[in-house]
Protein backbone atom coordinates (compact mmCIF):
# COMPACT_ATOMS: atom_id res chain seq x y z
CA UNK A 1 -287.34 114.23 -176.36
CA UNK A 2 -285.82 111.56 -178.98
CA UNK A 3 -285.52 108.48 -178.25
CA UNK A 4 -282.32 107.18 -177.82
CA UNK A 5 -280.95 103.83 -176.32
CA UNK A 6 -278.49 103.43 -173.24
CA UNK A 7 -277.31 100.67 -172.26
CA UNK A 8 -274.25 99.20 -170.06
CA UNK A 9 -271.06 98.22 -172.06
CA UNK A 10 -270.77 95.24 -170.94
CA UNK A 11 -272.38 93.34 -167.71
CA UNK A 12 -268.79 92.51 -166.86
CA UNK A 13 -267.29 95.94 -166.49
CA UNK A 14 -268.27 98.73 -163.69
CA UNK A 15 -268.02 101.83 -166.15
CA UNK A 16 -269.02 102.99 -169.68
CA UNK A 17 -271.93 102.94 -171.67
CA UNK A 18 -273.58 101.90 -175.47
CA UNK A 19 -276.00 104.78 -176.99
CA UNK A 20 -277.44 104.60 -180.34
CA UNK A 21 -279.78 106.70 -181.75
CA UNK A 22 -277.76 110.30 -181.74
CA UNK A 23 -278.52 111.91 -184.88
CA UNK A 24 -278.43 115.50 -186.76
CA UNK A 25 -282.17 116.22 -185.67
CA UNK A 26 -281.23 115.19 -182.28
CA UNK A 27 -277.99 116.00 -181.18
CA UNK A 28 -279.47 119.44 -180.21
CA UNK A 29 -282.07 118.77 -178.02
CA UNK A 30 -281.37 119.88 -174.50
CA UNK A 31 -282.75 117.50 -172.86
CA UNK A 32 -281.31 114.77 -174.59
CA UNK A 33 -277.81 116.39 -174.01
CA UNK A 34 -278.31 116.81 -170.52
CA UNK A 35 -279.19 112.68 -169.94
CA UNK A 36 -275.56 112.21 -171.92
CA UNK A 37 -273.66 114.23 -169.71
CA UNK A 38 -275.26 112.59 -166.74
CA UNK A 39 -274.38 109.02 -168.66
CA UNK A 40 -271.26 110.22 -168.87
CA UNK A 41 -270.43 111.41 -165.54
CA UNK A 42 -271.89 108.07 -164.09
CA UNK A 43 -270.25 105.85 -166.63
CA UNK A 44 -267.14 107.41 -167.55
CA UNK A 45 -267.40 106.72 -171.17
CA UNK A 46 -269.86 106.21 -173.56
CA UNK A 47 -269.19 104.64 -177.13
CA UNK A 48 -271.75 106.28 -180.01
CA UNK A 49 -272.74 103.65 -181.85
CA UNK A 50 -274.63 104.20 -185.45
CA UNK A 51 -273.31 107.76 -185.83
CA UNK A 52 -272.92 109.83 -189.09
CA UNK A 53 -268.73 109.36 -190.08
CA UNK A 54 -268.07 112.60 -190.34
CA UNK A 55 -266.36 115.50 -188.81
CA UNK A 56 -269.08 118.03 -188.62
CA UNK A 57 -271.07 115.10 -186.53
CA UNK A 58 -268.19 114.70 -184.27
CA UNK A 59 -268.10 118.04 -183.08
CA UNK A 60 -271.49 118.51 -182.89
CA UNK A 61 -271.57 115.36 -180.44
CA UNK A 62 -268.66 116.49 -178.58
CA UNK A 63 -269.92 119.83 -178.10
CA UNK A 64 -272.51 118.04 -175.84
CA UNK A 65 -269.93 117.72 -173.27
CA UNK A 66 -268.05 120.91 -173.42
CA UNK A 67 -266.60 122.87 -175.40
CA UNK A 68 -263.54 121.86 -177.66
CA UNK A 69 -259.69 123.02 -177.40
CA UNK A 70 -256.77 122.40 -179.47
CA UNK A 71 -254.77 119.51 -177.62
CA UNK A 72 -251.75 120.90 -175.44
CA UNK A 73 -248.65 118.67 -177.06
CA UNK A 74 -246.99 121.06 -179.53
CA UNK A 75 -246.65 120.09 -183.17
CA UNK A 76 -249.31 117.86 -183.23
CA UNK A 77 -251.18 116.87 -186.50
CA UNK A 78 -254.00 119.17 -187.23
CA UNK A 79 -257.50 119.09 -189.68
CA UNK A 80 -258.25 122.55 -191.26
CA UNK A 81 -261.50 122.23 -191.44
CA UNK A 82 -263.06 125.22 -189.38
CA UNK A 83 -263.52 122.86 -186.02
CA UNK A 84 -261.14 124.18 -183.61
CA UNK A 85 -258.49 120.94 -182.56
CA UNK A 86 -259.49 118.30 -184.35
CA UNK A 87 -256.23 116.09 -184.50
CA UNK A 88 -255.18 113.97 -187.03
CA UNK A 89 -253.57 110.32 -186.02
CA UNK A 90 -251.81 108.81 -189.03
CA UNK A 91 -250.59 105.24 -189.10
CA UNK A 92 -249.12 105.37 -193.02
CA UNK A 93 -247.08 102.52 -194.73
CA UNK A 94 -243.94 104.56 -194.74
CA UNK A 95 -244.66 107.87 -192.69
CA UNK A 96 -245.33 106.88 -189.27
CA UNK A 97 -243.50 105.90 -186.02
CA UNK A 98 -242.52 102.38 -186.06
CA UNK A 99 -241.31 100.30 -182.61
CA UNK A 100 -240.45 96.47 -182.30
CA UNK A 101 -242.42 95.83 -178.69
CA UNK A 102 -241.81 92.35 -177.99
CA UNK A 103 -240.95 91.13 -181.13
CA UNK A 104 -243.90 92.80 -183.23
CA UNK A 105 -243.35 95.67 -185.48
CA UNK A 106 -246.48 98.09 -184.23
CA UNK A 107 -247.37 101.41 -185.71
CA UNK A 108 -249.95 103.60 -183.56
CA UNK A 109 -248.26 101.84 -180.08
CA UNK A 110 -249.47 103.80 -177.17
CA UNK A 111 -248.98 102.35 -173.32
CA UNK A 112 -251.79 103.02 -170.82
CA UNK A 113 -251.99 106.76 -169.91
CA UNK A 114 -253.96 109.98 -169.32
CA UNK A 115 -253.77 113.09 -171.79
CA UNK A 116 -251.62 116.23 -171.02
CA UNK A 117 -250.21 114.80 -168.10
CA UNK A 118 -247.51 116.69 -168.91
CA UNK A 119 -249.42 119.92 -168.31
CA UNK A 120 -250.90 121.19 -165.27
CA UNK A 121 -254.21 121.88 -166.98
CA UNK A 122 -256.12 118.09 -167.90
CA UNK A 123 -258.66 118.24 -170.37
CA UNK A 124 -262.44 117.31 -169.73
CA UNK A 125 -262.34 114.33 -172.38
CA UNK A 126 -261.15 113.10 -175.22
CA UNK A 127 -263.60 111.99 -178.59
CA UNK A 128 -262.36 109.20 -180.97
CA UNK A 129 -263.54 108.23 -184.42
CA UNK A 130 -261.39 105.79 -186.52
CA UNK A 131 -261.70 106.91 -190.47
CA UNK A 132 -259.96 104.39 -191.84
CA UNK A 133 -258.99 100.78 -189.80
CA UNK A 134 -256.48 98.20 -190.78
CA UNK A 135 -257.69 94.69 -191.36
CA UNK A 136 -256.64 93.60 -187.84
CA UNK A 137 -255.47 95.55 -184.49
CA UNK A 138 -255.91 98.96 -184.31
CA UNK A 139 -257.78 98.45 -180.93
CA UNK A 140 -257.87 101.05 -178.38
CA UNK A 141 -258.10 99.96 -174.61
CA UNK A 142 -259.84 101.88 -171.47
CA UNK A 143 -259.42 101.38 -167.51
CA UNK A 144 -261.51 102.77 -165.21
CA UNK A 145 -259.46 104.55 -161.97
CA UNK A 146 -261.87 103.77 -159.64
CA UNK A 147 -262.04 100.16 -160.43
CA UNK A 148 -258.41 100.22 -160.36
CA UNK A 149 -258.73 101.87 -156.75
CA UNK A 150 -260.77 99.46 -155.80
CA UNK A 151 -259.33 96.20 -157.22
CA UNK A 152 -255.04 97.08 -156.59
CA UNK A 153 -253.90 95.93 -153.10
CA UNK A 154 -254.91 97.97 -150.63
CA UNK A 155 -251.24 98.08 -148.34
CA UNK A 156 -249.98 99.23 -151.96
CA UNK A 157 -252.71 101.54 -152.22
CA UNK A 158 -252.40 103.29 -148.85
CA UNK A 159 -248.67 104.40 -149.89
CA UNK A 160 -250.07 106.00 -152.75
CA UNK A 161 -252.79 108.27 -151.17
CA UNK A 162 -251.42 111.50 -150.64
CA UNK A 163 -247.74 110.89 -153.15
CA UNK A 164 -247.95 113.03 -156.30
CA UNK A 165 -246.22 111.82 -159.41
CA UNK A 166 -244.10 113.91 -162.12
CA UNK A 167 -244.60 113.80 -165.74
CA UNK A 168 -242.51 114.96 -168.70
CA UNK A 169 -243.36 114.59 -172.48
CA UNK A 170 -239.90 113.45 -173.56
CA UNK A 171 -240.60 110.33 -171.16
CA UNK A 172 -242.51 108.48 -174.14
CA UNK A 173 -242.36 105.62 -175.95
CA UNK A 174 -238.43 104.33 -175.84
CA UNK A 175 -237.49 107.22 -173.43
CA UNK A 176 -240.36 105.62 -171.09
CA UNK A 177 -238.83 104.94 -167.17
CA UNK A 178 -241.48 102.65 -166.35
CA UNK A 179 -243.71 99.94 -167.00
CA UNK A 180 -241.63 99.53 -170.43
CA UNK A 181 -241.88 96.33 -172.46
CA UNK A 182 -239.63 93.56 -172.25
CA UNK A 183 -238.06 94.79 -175.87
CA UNK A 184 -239.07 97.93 -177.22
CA UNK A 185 -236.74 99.90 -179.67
CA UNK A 186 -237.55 101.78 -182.84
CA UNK A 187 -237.38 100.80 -186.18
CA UNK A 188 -238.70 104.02 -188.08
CA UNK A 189 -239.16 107.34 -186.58
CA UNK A 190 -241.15 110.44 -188.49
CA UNK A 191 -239.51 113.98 -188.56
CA UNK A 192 -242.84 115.14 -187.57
CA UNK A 193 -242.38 113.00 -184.10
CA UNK A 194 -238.29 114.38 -183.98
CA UNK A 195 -239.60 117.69 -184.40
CA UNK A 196 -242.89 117.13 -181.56
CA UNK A 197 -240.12 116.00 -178.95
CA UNK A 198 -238.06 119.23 -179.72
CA UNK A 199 -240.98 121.18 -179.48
CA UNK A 200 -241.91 120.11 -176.36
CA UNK A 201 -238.37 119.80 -174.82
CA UNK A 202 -238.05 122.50 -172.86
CA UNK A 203 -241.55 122.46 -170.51
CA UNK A 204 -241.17 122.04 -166.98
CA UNK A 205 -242.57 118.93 -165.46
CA UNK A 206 -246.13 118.66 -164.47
CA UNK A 207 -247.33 117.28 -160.98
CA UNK A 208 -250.47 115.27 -160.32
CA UNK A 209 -251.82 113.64 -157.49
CA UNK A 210 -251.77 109.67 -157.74
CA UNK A 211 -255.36 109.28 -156.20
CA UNK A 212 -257.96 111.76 -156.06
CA UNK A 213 -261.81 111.98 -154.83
CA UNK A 214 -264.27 112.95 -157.61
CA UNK A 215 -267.15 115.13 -155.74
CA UNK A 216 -269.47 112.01 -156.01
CA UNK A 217 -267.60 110.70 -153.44
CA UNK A 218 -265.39 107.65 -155.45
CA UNK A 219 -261.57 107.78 -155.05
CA UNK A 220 -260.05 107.58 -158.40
CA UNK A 221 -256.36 106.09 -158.87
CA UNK A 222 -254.99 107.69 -162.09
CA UNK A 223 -251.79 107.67 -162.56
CA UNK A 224 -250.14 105.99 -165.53
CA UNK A 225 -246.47 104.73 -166.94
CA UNK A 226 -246.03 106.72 -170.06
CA UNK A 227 -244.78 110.34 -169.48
CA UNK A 228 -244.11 109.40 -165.78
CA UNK A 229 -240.58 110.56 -163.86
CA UNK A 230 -240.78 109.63 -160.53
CA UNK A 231 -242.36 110.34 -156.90
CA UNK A 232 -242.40 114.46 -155.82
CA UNK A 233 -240.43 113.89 -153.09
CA UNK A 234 -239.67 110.73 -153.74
CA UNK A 235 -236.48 110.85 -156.84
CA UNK A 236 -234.62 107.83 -155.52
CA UNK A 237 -233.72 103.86 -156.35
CA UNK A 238 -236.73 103.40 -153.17
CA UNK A 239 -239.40 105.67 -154.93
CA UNK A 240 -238.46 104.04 -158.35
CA UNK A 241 -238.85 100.63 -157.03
CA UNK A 242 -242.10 101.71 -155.44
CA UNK A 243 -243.84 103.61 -158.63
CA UNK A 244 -242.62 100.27 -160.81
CA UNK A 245 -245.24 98.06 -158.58
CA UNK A 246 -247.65 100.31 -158.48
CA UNK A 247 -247.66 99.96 -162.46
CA UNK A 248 -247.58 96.63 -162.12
CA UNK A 249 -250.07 96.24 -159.67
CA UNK A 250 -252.34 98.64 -161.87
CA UNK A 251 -251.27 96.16 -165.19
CA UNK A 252 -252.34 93.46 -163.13
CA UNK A 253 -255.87 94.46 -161.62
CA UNK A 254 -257.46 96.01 -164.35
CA UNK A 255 -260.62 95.05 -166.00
CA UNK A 256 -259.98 96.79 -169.10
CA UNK A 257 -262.26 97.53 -172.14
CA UNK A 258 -260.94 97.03 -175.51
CA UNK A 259 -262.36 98.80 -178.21
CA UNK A 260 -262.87 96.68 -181.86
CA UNK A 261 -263.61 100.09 -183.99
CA UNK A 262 -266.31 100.40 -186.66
CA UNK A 263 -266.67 103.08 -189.42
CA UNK A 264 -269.97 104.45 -187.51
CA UNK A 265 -268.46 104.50 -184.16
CA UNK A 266 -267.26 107.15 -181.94
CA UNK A 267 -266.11 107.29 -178.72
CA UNK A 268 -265.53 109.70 -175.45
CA UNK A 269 -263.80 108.70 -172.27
CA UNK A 270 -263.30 110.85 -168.95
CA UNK A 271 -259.71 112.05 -168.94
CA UNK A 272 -259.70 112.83 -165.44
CA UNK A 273 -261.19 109.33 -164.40
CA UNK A 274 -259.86 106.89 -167.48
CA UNK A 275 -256.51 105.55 -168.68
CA UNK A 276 -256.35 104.49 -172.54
CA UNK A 277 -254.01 102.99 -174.66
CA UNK A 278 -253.55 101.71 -178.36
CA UNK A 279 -252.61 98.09 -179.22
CA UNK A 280 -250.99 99.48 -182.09
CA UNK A 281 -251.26 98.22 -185.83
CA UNK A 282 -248.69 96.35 -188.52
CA UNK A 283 -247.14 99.06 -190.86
CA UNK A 284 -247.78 97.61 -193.67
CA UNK A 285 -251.61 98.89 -193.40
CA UNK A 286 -253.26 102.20 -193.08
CA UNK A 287 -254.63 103.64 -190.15
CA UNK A 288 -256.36 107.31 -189.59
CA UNK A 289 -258.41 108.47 -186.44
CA UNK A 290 -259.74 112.45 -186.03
CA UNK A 291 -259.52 113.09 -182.24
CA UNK A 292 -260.95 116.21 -180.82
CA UNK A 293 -260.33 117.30 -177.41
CA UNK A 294 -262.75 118.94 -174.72
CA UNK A 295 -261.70 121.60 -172.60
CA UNK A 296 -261.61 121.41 -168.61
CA UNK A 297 -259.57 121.12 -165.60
CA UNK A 298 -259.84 118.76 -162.35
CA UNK A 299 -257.94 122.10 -160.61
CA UNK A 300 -255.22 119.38 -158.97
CA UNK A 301 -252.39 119.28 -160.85
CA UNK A 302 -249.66 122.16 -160.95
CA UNK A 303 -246.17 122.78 -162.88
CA UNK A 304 -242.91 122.31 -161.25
CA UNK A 305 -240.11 124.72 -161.28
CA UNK A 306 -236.99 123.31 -161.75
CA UNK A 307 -233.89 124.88 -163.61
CA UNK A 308 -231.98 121.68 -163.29
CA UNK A 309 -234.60 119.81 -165.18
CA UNK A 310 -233.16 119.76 -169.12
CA UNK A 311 -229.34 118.51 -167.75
CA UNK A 312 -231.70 115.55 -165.90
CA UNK A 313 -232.98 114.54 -168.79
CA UNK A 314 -229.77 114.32 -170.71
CA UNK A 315 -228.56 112.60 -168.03
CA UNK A 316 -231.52 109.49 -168.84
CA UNK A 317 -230.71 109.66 -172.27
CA UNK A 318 -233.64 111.65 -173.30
CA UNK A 319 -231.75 114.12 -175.36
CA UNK A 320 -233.78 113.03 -178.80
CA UNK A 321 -236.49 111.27 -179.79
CA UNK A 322 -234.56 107.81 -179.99
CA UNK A 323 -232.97 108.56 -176.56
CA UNK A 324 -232.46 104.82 -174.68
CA UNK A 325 -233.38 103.00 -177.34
CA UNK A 326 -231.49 99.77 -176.00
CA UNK A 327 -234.52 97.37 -173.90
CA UNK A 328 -233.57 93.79 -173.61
């Protein structure tokens, strides 16, 4: 077998994992792949470090772990380039999403959260490689939800353990209910992104259960602000106040990792275990990640029927894109 390095991410931190040494006349080798999925199943996420740029090696490294699927948001930027799903994460002077948060101006702003929450079907993982990187930000953060389990308060906790939470992809950036910045409101907004929120407008929520137990034995507590609409059961000024401290709470306990990309980098985080977020970038630089996605389900989470649901969502403000724009 080749002879790769593994090594803790940091001493500090009670998940992921450095490996060098994955290359063409490697990436192949069975065992090899097998210790990597192990690594990755203990760790959580692994960052690649030393690995060919290009899109051919990514999916041959995410192929290790599964294999890939287009991502489930509608509308989404897309690479032609034979690889099924690779996605395509612009942050242009002049074509992207733009949001004041807190008095910055940030392109590429994403709040902690877990992919497709919005769908009843969560992907394996996600894979990250940053093609081009502006001079400064551009970071991408990671919490582990059993750390989190273990480090929010446990009388919090204990109210959490058998609530579900309901997502809905309209409930994003300035349409988010909770854990919002003090200021957040937009300053530019693509018609790619108007279009992606039309797109997605009419899908019923999606329900997911705040804490689970991975079949190692570790609780996980993933649930995350972004996308999020409330308690199941739970759609009242008492569940709201509730879910808002539990995203504080999470905000507040983390030990997060925060990821200072380089050109031969790539990473892949557990999407069923792991929140991430961007720190977002100033729009006056240029930005471009390729994502591609690996298919999977946890079998937990499950859709919601509810013919009421689009009138609700007027009724926030969440008719558009730039729905609730107003956060002082």
């Amino acid at each position: 077998m080749a002879t790769i390095s593994v090594t803790p991410l940091s001493d500090d931190l009670p998940f992921g994992a450095r490996v060098e040494g994955i290359e063409r006349d490697n990436v192949g080798e069975e065992q090899l792949r097998a210790r990597l999925k192990a690594v990755f199943e203990d760790r959580g996420l692994i960052l690649f470090k030393g690995v060919e740029p290009s899109l051919d090696m990514q999916a041959a490294v995410s192929r290790i772990f599964g294999p890939l699927k287009d991502h489930t948001f509608r509308g989404v930027g897309k690479v032609d380039v034979g690889v099924p799903g690779v996605m395509e994460l612009k942050g242009y002077p002049g074509e992207s999403d733009v949001f004041e948060v807190d008095g910055r101006d940030l392109t590429g702003w994403t709040p902690w959260h877990f992919d497709a929450c919005y769908d009843s079907v969560l992907n394996r993982a996600g894979v990250l490689r940053v093609v081009e990187n502006p001079p400064e930000g551009g970071l991408t953060g990671f919490a582990d939800g059993i750390q989190l389990y273990q480090a929010v308060s446990p009388a919090l906790r204990d109210r959490f353990e058998e609530l579900e939470i309901l997502y809905h992809p309209k409930l994003m950036y300035v349409n988010m209910r909770y854990g919002r910045p003090r200021r957040l409101s937009v300053r530019h907004l693509s018609e790619r992104t108007n279009q992606m929120f039309e797109l997605n407008a009419d899908r019923p929520r999606a329900i997911h259960p705040a804490i689970w137990r991975r079949p190692t034995g570790e609780k996980v507590l993933h649930l995350a602000p972004w996308q999020a609409d409330g308690i199941l059961g739970h759609e009242d000024p008492a569940g709201d106040q509730l879910l808002e401290a539990m995203f504080a709470e999470i905000q507040a306990r983390m030990t997060p990792y925060i990821h200072q990309w380089k050109a031969d980098d790539m990473v892949i985080w557990d999407n069923w275990r792991l929140l991430h977020c961007g720190t977002g970038h100033s729009p006056k630089h240029r930005r471009l990640v390729h994502r591609t996605t690996i298919d999977g389900d946890y079998g937990l989470g499950r859709i919601e029927t509810n013919a009421a649901l689009p009138e609700r969502l007027a009724e926030r403000g969440c008719s558009s894109a730039t729905g609730g724009v107003q956060s002082d």
